[in-house]
N, C-alpha and C. Protein backbone atom coordinates (compact mmCIF):
# COMPACT_ATOMS: atom_id res chain seq x y z
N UNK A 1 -59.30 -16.43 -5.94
CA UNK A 1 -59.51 -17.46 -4.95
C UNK A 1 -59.64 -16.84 -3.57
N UNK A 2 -60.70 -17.41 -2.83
CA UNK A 2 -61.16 -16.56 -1.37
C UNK A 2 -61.29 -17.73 -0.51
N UNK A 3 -60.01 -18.98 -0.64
CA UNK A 3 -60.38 -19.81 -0.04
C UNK A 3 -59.57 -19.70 1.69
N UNK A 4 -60.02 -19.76 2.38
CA UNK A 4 -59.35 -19.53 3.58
C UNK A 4 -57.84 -20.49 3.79
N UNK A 5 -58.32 -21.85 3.15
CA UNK A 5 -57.17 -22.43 3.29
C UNK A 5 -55.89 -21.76 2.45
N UNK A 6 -55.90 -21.15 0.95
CA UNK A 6 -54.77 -20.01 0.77
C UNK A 6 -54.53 -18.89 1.75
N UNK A 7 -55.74 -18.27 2.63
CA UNK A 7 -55.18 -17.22 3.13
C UNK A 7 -54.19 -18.02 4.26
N UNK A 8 -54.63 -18.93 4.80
CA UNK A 8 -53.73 -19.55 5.94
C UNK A 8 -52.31 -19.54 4.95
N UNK A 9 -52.09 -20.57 4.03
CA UNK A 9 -50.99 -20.87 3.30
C UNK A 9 -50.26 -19.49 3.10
N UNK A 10 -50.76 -18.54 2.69
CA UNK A 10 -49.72 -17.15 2.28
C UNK A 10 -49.30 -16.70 4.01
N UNK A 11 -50.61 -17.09 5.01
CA UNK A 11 -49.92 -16.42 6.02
C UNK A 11 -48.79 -17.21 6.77
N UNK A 12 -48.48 -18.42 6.65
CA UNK A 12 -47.56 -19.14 6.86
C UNK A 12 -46.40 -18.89 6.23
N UNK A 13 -46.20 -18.47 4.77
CA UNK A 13 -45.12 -18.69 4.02
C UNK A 13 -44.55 -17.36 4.46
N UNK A 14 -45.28 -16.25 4.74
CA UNK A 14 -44.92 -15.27 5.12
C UNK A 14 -43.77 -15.27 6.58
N UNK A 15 -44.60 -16.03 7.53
CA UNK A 15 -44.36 -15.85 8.61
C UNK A 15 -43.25 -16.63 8.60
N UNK A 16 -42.53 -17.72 8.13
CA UNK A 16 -41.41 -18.49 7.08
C UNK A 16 -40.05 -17.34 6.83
N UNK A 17 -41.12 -16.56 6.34
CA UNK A 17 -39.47 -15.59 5.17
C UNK A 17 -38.61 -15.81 5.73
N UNK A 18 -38.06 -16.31 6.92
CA UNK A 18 -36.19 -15.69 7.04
C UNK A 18 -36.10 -17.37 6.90
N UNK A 19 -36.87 -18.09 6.73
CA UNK A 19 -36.00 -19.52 6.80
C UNK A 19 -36.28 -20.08 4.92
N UNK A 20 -37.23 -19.72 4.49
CA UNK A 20 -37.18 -19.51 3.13
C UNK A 20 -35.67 -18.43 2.48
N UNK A 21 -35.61 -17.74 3.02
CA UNK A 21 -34.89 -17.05 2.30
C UNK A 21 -33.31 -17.60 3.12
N UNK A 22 -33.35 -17.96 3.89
CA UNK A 22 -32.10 -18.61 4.26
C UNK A 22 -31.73 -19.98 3.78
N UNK A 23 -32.90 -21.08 3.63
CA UNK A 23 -33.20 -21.98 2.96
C UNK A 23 -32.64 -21.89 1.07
N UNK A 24 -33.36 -20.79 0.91
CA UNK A 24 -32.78 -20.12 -0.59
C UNK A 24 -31.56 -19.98 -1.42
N UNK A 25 -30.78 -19.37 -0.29
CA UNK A 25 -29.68 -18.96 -0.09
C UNK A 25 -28.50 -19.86 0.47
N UNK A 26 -28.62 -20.70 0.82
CA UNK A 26 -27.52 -21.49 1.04
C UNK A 26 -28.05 -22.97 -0.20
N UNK A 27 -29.26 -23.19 -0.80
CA UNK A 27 -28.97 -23.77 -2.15
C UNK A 27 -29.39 -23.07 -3.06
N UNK A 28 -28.26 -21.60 -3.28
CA UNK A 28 -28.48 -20.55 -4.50
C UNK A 28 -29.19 -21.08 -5.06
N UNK A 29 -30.64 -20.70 -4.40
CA UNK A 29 -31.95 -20.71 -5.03
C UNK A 29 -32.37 -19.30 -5.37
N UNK A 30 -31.75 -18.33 -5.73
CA UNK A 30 -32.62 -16.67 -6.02
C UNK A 30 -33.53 -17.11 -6.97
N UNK A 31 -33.25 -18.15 -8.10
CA UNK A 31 -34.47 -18.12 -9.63
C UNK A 31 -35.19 -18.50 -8.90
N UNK A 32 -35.53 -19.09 -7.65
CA UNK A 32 -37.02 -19.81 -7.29
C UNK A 32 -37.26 -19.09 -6.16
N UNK A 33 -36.61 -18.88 -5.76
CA UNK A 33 -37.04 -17.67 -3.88
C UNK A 33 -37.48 -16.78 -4.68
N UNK A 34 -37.18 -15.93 -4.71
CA UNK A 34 -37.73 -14.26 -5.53
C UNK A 34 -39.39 -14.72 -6.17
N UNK A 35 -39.61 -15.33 -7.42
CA UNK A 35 -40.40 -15.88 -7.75
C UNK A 35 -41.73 -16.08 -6.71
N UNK A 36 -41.20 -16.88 -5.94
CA UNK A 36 -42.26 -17.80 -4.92
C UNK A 36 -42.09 -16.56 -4.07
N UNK A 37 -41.54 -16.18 -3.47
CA UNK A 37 -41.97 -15.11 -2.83
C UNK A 37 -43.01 -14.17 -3.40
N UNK A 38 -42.50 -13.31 -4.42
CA UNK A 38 -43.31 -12.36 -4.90
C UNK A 38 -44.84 -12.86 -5.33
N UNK A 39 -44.92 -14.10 -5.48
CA UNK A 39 -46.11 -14.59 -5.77
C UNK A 39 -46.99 -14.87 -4.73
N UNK A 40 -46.82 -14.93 -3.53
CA UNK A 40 -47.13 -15.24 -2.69
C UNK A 40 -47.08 -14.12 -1.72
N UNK A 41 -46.42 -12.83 -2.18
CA UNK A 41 -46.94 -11.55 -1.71
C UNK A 41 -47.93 -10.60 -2.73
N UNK A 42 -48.07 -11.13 -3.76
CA UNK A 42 -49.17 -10.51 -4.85
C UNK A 42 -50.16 -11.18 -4.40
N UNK A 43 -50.31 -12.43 -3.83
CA UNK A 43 -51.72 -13.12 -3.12
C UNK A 43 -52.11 -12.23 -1.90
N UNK A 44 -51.13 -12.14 -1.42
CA UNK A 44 -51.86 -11.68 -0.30
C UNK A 44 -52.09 -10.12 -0.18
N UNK A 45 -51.54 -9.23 -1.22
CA UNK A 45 -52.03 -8.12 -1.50
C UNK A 45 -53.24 -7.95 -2.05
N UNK A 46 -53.56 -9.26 -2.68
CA UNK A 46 -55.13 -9.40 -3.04
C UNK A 46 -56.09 -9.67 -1.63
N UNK A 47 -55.49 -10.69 -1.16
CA UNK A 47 -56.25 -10.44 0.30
C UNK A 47 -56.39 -9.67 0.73
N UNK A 48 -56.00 -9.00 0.58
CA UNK A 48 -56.09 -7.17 1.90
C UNK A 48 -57.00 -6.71 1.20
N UNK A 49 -57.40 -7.24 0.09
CA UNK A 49 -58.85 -6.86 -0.41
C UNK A 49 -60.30 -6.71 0.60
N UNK A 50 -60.13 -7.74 1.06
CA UNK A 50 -61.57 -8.33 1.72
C UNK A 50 -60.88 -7.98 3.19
N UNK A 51 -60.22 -7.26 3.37
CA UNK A 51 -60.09 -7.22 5.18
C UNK A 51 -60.68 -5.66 5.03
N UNK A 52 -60.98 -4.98 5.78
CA UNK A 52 -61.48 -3.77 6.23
C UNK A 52 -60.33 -3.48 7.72
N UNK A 53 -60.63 -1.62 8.20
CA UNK A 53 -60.13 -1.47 9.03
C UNK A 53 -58.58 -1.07 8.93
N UNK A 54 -57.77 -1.07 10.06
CA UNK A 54 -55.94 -0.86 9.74
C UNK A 54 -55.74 -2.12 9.42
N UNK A 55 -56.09 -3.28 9.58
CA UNK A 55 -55.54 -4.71 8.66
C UNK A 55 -55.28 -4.72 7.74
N UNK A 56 -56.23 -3.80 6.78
CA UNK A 56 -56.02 -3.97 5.26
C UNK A 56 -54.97 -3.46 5.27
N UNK A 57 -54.68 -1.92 5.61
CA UNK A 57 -53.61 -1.03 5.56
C UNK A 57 -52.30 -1.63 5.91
N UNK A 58 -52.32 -2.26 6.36
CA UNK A 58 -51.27 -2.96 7.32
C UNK A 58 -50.74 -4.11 6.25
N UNK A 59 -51.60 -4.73 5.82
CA UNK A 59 -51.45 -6.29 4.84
C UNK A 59 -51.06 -5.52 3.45
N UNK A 60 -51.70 -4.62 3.39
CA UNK A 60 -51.16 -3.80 1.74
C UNK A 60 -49.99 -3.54 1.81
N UNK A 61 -49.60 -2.70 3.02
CA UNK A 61 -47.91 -2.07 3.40
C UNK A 61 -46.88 -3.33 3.36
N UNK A 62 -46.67 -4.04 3.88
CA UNK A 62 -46.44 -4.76 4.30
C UNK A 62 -45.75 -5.92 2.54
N UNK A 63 -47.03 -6.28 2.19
CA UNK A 63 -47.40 -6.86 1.09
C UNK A 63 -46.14 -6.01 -0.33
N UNK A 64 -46.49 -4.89 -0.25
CA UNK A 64 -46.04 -3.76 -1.02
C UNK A 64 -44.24 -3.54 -0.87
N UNK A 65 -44.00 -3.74 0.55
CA UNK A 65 -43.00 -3.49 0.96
C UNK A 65 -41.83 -5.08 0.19
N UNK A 66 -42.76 -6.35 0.76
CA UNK A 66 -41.70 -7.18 -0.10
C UNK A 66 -41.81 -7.61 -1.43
N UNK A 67 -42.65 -6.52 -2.10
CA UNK A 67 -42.86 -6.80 -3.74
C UNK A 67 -41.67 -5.94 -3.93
N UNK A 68 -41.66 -4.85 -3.37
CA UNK A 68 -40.46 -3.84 -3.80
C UNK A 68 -39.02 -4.74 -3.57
N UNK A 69 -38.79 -5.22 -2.45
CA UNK A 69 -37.92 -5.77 -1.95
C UNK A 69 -37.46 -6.95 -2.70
N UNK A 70 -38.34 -7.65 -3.43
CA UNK A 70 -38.22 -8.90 -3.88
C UNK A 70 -37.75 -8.23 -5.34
N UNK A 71 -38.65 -7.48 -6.09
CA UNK A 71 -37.90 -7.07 -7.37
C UNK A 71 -36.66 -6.38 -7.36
N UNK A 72 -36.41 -5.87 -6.37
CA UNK A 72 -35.32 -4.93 -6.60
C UNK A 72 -33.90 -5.83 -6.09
N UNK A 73 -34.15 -6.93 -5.80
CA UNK A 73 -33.26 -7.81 -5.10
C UNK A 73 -33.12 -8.83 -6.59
N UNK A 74 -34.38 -8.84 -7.48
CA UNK A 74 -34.26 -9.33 -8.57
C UNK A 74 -33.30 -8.54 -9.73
N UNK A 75 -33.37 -7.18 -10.05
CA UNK A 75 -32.83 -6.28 -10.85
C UNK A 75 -31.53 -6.42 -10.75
N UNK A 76 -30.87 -6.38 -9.07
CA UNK A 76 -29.80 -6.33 -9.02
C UNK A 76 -29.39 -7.64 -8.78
N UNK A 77 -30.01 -8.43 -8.72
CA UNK A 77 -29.39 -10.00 -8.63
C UNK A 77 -28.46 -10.30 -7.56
N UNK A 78 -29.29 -9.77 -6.42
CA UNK A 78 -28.79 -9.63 -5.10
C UNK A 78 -29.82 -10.49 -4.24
N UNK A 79 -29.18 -10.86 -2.77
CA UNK A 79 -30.25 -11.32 -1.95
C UNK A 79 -30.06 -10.45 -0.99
N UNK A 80 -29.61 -9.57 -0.34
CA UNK A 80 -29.36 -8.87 0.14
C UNK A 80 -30.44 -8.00 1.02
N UNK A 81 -31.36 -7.21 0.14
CA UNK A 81 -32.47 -6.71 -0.16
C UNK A 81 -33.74 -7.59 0.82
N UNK A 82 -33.59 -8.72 0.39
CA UNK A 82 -34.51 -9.55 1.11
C UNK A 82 -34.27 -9.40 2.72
N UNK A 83 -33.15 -9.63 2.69
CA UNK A 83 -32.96 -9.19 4.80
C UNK A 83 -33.42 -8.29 5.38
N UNK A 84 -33.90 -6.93 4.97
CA UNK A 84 -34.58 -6.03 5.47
C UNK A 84 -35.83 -6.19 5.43
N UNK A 85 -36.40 -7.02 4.68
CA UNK A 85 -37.66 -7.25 5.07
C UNK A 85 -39.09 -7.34 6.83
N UNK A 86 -38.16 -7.91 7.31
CA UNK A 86 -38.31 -7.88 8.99
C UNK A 86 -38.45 -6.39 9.47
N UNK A 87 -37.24 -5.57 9.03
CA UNK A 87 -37.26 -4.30 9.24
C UNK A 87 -38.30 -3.25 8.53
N UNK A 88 -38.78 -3.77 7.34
CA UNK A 88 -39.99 -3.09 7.07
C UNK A 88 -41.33 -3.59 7.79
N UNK A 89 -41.25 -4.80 7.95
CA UNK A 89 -42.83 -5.34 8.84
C UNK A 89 -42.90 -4.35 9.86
N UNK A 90 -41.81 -4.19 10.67
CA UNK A 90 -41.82 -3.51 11.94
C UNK A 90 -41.85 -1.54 11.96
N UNK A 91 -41.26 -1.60 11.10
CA UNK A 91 -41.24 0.04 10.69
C UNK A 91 -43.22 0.27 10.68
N UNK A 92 -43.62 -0.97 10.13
CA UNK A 92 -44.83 -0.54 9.46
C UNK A 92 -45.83 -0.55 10.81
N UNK A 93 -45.29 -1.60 11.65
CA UNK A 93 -46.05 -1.74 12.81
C UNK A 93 -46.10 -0.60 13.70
N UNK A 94 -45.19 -0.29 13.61
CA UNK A 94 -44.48 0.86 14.41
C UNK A 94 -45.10 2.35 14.08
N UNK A 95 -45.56 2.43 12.64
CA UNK A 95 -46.33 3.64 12.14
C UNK A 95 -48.06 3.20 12.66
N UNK A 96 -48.14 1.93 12.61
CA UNK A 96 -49.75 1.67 12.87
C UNK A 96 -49.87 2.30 14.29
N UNK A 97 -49.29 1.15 15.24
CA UNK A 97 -49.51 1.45 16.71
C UNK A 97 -49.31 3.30 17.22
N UNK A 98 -47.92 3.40 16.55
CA UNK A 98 -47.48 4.70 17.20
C UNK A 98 -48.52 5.83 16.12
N UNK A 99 -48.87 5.65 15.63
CA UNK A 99 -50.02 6.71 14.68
C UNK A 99 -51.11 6.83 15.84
N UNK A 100 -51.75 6.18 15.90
CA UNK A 100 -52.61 5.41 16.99
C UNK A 100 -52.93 6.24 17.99
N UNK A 101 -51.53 6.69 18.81
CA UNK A 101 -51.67 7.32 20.02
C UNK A 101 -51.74 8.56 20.19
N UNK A 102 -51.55 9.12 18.72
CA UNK A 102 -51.93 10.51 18.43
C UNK A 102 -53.58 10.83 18.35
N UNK A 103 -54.19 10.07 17.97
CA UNK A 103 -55.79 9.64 17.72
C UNK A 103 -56.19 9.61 19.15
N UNK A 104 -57.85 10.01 19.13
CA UNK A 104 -58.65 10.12 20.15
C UNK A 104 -58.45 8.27 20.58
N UNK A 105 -58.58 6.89 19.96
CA UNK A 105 -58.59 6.34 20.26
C UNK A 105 -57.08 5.14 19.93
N UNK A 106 -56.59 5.10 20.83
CA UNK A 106 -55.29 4.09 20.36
C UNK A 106 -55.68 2.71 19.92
N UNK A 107 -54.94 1.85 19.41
CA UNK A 107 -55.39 0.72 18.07
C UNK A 107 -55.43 -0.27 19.61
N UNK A 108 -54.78 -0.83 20.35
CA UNK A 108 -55.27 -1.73 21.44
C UNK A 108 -56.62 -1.31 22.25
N UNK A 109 -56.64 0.23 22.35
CA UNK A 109 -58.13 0.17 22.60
C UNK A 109 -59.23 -0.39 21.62
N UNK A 110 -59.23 -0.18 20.71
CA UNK A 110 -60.16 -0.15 19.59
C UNK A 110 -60.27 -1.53 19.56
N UNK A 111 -59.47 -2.18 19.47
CA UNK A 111 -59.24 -3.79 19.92
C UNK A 111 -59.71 -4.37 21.13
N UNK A 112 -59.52 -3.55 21.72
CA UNK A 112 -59.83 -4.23 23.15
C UNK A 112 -61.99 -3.81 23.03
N UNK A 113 -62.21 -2.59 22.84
CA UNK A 113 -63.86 -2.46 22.93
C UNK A 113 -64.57 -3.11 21.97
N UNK A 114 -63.94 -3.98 20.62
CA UNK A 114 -64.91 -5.18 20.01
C UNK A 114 -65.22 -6.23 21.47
N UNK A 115 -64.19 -6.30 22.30
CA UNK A 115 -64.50 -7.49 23.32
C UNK A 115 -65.25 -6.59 24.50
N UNK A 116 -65.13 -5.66 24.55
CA UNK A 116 -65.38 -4.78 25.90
C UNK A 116 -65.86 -3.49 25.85
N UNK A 117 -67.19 -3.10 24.97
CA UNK A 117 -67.69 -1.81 24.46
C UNK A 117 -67.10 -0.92 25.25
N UNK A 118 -67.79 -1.19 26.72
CA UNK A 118 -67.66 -0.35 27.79
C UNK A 118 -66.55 -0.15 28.56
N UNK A 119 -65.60 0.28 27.88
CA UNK A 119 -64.40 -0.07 28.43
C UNK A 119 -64.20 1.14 29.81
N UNK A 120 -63.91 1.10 31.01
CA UNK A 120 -63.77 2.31 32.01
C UNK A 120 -62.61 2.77 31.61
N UNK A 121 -62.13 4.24 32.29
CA UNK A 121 -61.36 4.73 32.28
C UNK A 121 -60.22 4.10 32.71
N UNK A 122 -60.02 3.31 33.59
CA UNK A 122 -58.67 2.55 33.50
C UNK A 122 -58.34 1.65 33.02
N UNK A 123 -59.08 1.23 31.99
CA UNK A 123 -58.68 0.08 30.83
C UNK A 123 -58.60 0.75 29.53
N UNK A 124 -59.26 2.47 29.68
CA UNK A 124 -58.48 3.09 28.54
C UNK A 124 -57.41 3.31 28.94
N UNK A 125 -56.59 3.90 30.03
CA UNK A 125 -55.31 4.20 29.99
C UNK A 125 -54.71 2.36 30.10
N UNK A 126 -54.74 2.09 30.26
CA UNK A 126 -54.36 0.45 30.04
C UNK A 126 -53.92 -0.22 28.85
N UNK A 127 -54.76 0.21 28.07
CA UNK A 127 -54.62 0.06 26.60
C UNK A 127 -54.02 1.39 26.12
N UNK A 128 -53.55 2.33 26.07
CA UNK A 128 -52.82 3.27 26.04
C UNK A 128 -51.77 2.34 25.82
N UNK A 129 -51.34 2.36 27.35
CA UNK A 129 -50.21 1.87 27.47
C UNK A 129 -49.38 0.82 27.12
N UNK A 130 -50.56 -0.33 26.62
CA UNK A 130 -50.26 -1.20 26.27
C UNK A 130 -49.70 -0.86 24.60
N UNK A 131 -51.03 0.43 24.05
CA UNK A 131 -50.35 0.29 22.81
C UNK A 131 -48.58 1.32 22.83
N UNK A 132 -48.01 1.76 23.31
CA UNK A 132 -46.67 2.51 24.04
C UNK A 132 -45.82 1.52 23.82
N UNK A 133 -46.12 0.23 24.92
CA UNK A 133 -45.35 -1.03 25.12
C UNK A 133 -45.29 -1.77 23.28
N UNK A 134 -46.07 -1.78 22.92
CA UNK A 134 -45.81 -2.63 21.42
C UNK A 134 -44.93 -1.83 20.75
N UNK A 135 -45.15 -0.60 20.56
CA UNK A 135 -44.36 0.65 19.99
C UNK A 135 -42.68 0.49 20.33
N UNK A 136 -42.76 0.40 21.72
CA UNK A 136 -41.71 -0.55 22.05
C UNK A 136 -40.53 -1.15 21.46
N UNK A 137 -41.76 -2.61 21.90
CA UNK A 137 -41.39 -3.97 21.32
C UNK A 137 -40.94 -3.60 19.60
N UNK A 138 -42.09 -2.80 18.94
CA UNK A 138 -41.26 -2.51 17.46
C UNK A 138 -40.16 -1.75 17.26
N UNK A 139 -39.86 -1.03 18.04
CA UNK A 139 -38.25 -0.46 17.59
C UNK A 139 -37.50 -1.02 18.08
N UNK A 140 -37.38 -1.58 19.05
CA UNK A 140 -36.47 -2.77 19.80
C UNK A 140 -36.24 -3.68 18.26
N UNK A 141 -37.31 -4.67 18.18
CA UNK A 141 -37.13 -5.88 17.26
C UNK A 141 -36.79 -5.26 16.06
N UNK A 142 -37.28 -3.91 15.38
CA UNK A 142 -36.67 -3.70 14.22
C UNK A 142 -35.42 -3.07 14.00
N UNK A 143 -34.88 -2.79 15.29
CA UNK A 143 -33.51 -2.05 15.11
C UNK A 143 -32.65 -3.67 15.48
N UNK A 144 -33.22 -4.79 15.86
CA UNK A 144 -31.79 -6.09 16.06
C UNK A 144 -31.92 -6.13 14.62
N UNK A 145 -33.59 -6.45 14.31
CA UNK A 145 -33.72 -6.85 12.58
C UNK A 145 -32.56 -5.97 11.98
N UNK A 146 -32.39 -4.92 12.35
CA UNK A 146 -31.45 -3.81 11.41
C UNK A 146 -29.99 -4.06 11.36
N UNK A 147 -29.81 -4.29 12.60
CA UNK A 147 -28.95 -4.96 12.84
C UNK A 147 -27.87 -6.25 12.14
N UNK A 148 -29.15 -6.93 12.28
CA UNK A 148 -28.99 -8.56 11.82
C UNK A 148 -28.85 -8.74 10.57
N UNK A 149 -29.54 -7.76 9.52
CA UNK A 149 -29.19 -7.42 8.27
C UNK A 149 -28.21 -6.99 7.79
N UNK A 150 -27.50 -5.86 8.56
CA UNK A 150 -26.65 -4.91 8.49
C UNK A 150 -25.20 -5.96 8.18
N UNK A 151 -25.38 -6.82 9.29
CA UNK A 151 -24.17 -7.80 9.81
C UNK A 151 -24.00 -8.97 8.60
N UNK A 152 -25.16 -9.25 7.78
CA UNK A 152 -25.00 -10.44 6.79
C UNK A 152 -25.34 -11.39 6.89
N UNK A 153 -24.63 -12.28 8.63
CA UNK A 153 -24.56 -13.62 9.17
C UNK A 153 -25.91 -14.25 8.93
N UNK A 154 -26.12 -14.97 8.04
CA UNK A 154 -27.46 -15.63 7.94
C UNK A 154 -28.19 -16.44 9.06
N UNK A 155 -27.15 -17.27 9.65
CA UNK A 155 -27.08 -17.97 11.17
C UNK A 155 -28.18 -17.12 11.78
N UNK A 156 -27.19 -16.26 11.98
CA UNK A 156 -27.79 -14.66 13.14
C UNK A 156 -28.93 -14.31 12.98
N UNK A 157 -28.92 -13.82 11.72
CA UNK A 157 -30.47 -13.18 10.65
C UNK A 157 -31.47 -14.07 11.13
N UNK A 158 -31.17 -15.66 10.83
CA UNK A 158 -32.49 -16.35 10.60
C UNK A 158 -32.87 -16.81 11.89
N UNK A 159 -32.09 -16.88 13.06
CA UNK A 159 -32.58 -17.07 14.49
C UNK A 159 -33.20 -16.11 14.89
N UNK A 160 -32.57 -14.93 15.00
CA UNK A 160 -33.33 -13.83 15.44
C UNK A 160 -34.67 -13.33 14.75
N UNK A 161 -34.63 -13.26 13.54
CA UNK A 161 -36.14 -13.06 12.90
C UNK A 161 -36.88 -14.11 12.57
N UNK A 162 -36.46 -15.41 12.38
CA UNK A 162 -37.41 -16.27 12.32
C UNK A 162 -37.72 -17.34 13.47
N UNK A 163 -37.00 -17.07 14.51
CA UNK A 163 -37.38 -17.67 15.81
C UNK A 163 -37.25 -16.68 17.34
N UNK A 164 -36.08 -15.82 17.15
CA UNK A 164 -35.96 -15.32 18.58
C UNK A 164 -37.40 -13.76 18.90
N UNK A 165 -37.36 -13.73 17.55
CA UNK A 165 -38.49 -12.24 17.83
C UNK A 165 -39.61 -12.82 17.76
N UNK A 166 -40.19 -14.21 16.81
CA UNK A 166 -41.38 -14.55 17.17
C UNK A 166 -41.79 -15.09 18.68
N UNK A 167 -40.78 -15.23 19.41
CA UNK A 167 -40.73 -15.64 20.43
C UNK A 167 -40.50 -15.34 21.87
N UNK A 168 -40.30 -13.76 21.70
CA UNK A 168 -40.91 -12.28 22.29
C UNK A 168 -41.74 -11.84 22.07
N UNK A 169 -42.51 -11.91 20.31
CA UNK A 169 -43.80 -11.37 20.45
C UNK A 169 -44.75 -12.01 20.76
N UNK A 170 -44.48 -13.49 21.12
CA UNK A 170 -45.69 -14.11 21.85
C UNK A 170 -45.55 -14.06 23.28
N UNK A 171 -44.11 -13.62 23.66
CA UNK A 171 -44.31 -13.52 25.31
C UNK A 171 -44.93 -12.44 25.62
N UNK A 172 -44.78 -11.25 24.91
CA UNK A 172 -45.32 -10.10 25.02
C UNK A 172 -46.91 -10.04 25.08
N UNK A 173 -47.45 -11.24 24.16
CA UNK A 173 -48.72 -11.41 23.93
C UNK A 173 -49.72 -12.07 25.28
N UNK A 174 -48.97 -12.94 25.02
CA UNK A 174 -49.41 -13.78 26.33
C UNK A 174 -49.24 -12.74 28.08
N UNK A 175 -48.64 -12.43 27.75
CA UNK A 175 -48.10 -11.49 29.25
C UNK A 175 -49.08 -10.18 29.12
N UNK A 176 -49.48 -9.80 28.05
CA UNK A 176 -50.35 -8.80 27.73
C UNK A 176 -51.67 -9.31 28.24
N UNK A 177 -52.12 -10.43 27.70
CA UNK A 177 -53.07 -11.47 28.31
C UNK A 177 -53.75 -11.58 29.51
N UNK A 178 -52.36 -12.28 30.08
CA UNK A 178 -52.49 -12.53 31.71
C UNK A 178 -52.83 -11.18 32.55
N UNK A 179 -52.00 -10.24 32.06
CA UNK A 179 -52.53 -8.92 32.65
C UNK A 179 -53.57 -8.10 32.63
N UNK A 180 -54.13 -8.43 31.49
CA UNK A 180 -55.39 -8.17 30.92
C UNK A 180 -56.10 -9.02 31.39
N UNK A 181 -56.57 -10.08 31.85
CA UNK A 181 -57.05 -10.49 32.56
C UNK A 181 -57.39 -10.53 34.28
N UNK A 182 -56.69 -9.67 34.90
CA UNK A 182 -56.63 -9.28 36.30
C UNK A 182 -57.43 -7.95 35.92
N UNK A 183 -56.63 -7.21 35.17
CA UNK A 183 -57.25 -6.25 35.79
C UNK A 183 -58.71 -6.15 34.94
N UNK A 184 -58.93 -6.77 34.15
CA UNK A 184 -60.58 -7.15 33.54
C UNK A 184 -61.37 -7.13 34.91
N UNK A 185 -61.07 -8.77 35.38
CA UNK A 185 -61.41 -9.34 36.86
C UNK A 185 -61.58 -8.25 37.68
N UNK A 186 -60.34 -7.31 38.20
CA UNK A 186 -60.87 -5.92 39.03
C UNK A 186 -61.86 -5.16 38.29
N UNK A 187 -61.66 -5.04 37.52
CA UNK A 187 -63.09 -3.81 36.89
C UNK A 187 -64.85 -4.31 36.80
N UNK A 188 -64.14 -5.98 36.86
CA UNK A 188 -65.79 -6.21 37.22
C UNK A 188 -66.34 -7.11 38.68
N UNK A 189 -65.19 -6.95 39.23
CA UNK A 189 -65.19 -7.36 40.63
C UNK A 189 -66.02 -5.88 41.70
């Protein structure tokens, strides 16, 4: 199935996990969390079919990371396992971006010249930097994630990864944005 409306649906349920799995877990649901999870990360490891580029790489890792997580949380008949999950998204992000800057071209540039071929020299170091700042933002968010796991408190767990970090990485986004937009404006002013 290549219907967009599943890819939306897996990318939602995904973006879900800590309230699914907290949801799960307080009505000892493991026979149906584990399950629905893993099924719904075997979909979208099929998706990473049709993406090209570090997306795929990224959606496979990622994908791969809570198949492992989900069975091995199954074997041992633990939920446990599942809380680190957050901490692998970000580990993984963290190898994309920070790989990146070793390369002639960093992944926010490469991003940024689909919109802006011609990018000048100070919107390459711009995007540099910007990709630095995400690199960041990922060891920051994956060491609370580490944290938040470490500690158990589901409360804790599921605010912080399923609301307080999505809600830095859109300030981060947006603020990336706005700034990116000035200095766009100067470069073609």
């Amino acid at each position: 199935m290549r219907l967009p409306l599943l890819k939306i649906i897996t990318a939602c349920v995904l973006l879900a996990w800590p309230f699914l799995v907290w949801f799960g877990l307080a009505h000892n649901g493991l026979q149906w969390l584990l399950p629905t999870l893993a099924v719904v990360l075997l979909l979208r490891l099929r998706q990473a079919q049709d993406n090209t580029g570090p997306m795929r790489r990224v959606m496979q890792s990622v994908a791969l990371a809570g198949l492992a997580l989900c069975l091995t949380s199954a074997l041992l008949g633990t939920h446990q396992l599942l809380l680190y999950w957050p901490v692998a998204v970000n580990g993984i992000m963290l190898a994309l971006f920070g790989s990146s800057l070793f390369s002639a071209m960093p992944l926010v540039e490469r991003l940024a010249r689909l919109q802006y071929p011609q990018l000048s020299e100070q919107g390459v170091r711009y995007t540099r930097r910007v990709t630095q700042i995400w690199c960041g933002f990922f060891i920051l968010n994956g060491s609370v994630a580490l944290i938040t796991a470490q500690i158990g408190d589901m409360a804790l767990w599921s605010a912080w990864n399923g609301m307080i970090a999505y809600l830095l990485m859109g300030a981060l986004m947006a603020g990336e944005w706005l700034v990116r937009r000035r200095v766009m404006k100067r470069e073609t002013a």
